[in-house]
C-alpha atoms as a PDB file:
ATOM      1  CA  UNK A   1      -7.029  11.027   5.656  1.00  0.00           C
ATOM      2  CA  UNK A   2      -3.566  10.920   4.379  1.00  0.00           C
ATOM      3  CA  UNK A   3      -1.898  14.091   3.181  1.00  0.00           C
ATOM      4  CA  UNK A   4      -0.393  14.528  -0.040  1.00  0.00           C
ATOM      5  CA  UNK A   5       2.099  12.237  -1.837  1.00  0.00           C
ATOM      6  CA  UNK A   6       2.159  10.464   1.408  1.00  0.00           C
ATOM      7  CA  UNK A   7       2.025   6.610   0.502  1.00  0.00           C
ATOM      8  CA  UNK A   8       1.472   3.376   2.534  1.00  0.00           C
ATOM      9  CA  UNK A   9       1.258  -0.003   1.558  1.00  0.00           C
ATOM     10  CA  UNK A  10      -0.934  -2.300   3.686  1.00  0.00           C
ATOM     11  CA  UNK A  11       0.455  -5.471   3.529  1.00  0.00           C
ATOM     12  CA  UNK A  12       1.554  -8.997   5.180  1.00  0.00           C
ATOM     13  CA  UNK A  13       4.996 -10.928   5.550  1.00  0.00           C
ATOM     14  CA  UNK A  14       3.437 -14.162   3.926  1.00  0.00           C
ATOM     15  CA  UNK A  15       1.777 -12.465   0.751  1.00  0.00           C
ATOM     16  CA  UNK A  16       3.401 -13.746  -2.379  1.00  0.00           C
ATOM     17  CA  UNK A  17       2.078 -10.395  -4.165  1.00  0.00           C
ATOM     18  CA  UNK A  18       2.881  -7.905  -1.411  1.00  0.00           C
ATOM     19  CA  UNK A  19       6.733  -9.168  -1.572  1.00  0.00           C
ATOM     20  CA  UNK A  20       6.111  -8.817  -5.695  1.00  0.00           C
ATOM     21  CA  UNK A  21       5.354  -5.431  -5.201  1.00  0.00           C
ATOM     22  CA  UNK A  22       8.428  -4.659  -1.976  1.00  0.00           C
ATOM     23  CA  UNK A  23      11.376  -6.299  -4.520  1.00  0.00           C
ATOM     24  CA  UNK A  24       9.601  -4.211  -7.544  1.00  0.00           C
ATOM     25  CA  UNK A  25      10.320  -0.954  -5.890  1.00  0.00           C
ATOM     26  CA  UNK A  26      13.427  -1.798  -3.707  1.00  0.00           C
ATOM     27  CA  UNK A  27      16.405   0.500  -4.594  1.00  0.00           C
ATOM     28  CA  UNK A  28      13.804   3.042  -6.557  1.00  0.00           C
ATOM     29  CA  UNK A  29      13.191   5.753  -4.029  1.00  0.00           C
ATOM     30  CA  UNK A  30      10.053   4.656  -3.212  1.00  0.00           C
ATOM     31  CA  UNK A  31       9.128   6.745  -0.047  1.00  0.00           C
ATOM     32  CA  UNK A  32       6.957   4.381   1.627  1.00  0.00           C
ATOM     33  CA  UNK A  33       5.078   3.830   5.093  1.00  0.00           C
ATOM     34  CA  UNK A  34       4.812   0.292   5.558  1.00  0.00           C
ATOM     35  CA  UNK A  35       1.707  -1.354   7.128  1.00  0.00           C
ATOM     36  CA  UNK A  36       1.869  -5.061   8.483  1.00  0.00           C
ATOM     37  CA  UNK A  37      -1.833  -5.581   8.904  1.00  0.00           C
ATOM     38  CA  UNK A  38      -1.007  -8.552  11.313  1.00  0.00           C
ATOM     39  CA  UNK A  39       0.995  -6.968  13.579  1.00  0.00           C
ATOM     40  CA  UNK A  40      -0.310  -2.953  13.487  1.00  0.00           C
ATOM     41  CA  UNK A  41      -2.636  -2.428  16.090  1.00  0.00           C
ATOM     42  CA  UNK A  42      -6.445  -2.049  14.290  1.00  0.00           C
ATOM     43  CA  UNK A  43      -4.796  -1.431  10.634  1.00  0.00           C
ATOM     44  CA  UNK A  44      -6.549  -4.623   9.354  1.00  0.00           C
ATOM     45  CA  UNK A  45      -9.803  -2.777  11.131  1.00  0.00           C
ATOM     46  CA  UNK A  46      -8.759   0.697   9.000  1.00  0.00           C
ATOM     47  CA  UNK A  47      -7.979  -1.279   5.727  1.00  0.00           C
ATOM     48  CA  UNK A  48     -11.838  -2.692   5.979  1.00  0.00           C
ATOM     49  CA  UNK A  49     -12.864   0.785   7.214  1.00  0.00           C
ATOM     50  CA  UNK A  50     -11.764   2.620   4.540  1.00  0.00           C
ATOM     51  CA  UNK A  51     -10.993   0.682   1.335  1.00  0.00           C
ATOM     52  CA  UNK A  52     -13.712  -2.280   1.917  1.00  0.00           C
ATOM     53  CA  UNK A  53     -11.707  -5.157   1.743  1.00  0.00           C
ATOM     54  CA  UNK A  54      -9.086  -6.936   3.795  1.00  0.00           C
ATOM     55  CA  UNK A  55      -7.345  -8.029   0.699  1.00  0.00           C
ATOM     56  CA  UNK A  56      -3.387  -6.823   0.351  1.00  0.00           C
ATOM     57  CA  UNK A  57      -1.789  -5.249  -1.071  1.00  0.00           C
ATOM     58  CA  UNK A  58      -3.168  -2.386  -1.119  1.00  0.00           C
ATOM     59  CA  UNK A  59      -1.806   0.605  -1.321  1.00  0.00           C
ATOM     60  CA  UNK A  60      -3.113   4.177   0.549  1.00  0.00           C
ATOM     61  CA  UNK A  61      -2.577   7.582  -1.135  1.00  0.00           C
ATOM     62  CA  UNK A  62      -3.995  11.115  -0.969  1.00  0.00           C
ATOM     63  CA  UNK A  63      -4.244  13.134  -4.290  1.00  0.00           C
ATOM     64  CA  UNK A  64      -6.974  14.831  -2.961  1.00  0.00           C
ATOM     65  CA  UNK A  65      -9.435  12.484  -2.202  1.00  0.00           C
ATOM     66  CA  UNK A  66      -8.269   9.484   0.127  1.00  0.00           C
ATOM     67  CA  UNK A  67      -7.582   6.594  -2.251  1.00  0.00           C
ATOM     68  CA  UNK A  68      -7.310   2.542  -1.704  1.00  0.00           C
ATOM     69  CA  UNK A  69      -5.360   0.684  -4.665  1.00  0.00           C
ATOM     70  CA  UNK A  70      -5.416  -3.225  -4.189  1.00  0.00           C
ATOM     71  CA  UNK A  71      -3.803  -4.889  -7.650  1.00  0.00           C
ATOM     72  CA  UNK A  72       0.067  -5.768  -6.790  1.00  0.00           C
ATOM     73  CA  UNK A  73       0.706  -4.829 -10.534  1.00  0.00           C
ATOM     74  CA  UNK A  74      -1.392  -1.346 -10.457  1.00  0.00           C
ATOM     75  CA  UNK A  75       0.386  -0.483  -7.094  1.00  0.00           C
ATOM     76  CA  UNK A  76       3.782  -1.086  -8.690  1.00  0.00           C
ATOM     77  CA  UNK A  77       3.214   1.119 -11.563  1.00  0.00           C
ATOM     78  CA  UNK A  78       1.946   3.627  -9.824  1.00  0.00           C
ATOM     79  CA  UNK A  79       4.532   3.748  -8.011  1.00  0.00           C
ATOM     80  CA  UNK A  80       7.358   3.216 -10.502  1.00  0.00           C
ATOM     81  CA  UNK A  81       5.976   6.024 -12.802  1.00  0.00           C
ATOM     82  CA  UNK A  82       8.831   8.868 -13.771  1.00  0.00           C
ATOM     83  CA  UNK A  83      11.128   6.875 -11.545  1.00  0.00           C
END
């Protein structure tokens, strides 16, 4: 479990909407682990794990309860909102 405002987006090199969502946020003070499920040791393992899918994006957050967002356009408002 993450802790609190912590964010990470699961992602790959290759996925047209994971690079949507990078260039939507780039310059916007996104604070932002980044998660390549091809070359992170077992993260593709964690993503099924805990968010059911292997799909990216998707985008892990904490706001109280562990939480697994996979749309490239819900992750980037999400993230863009009061920026």
């Amino acid at each position: 479990m993450r802790d609190k405002d912590i964010y990470a987006l699961y992602y790959t090199k290759a996925c047209p909407f994971c690079i949507k969502v990078l260039r939507a946020i780039e310059g916007k003070g996104v604070d932002l682990e980044l998660v390549d499920i091809n070359s992170v040791a077992g993260a593709r393992d964690k993503l099924l794990q805990n968010g059911g899918k292997t799909m990216v994006p998707c985008l892990n957050y904490n706001d109280g309860v562990d939480r697994w967002m996979y749309e490239s356009d819900d992750i980037i408002a999400f993230l863009l909102q009061g920026k």
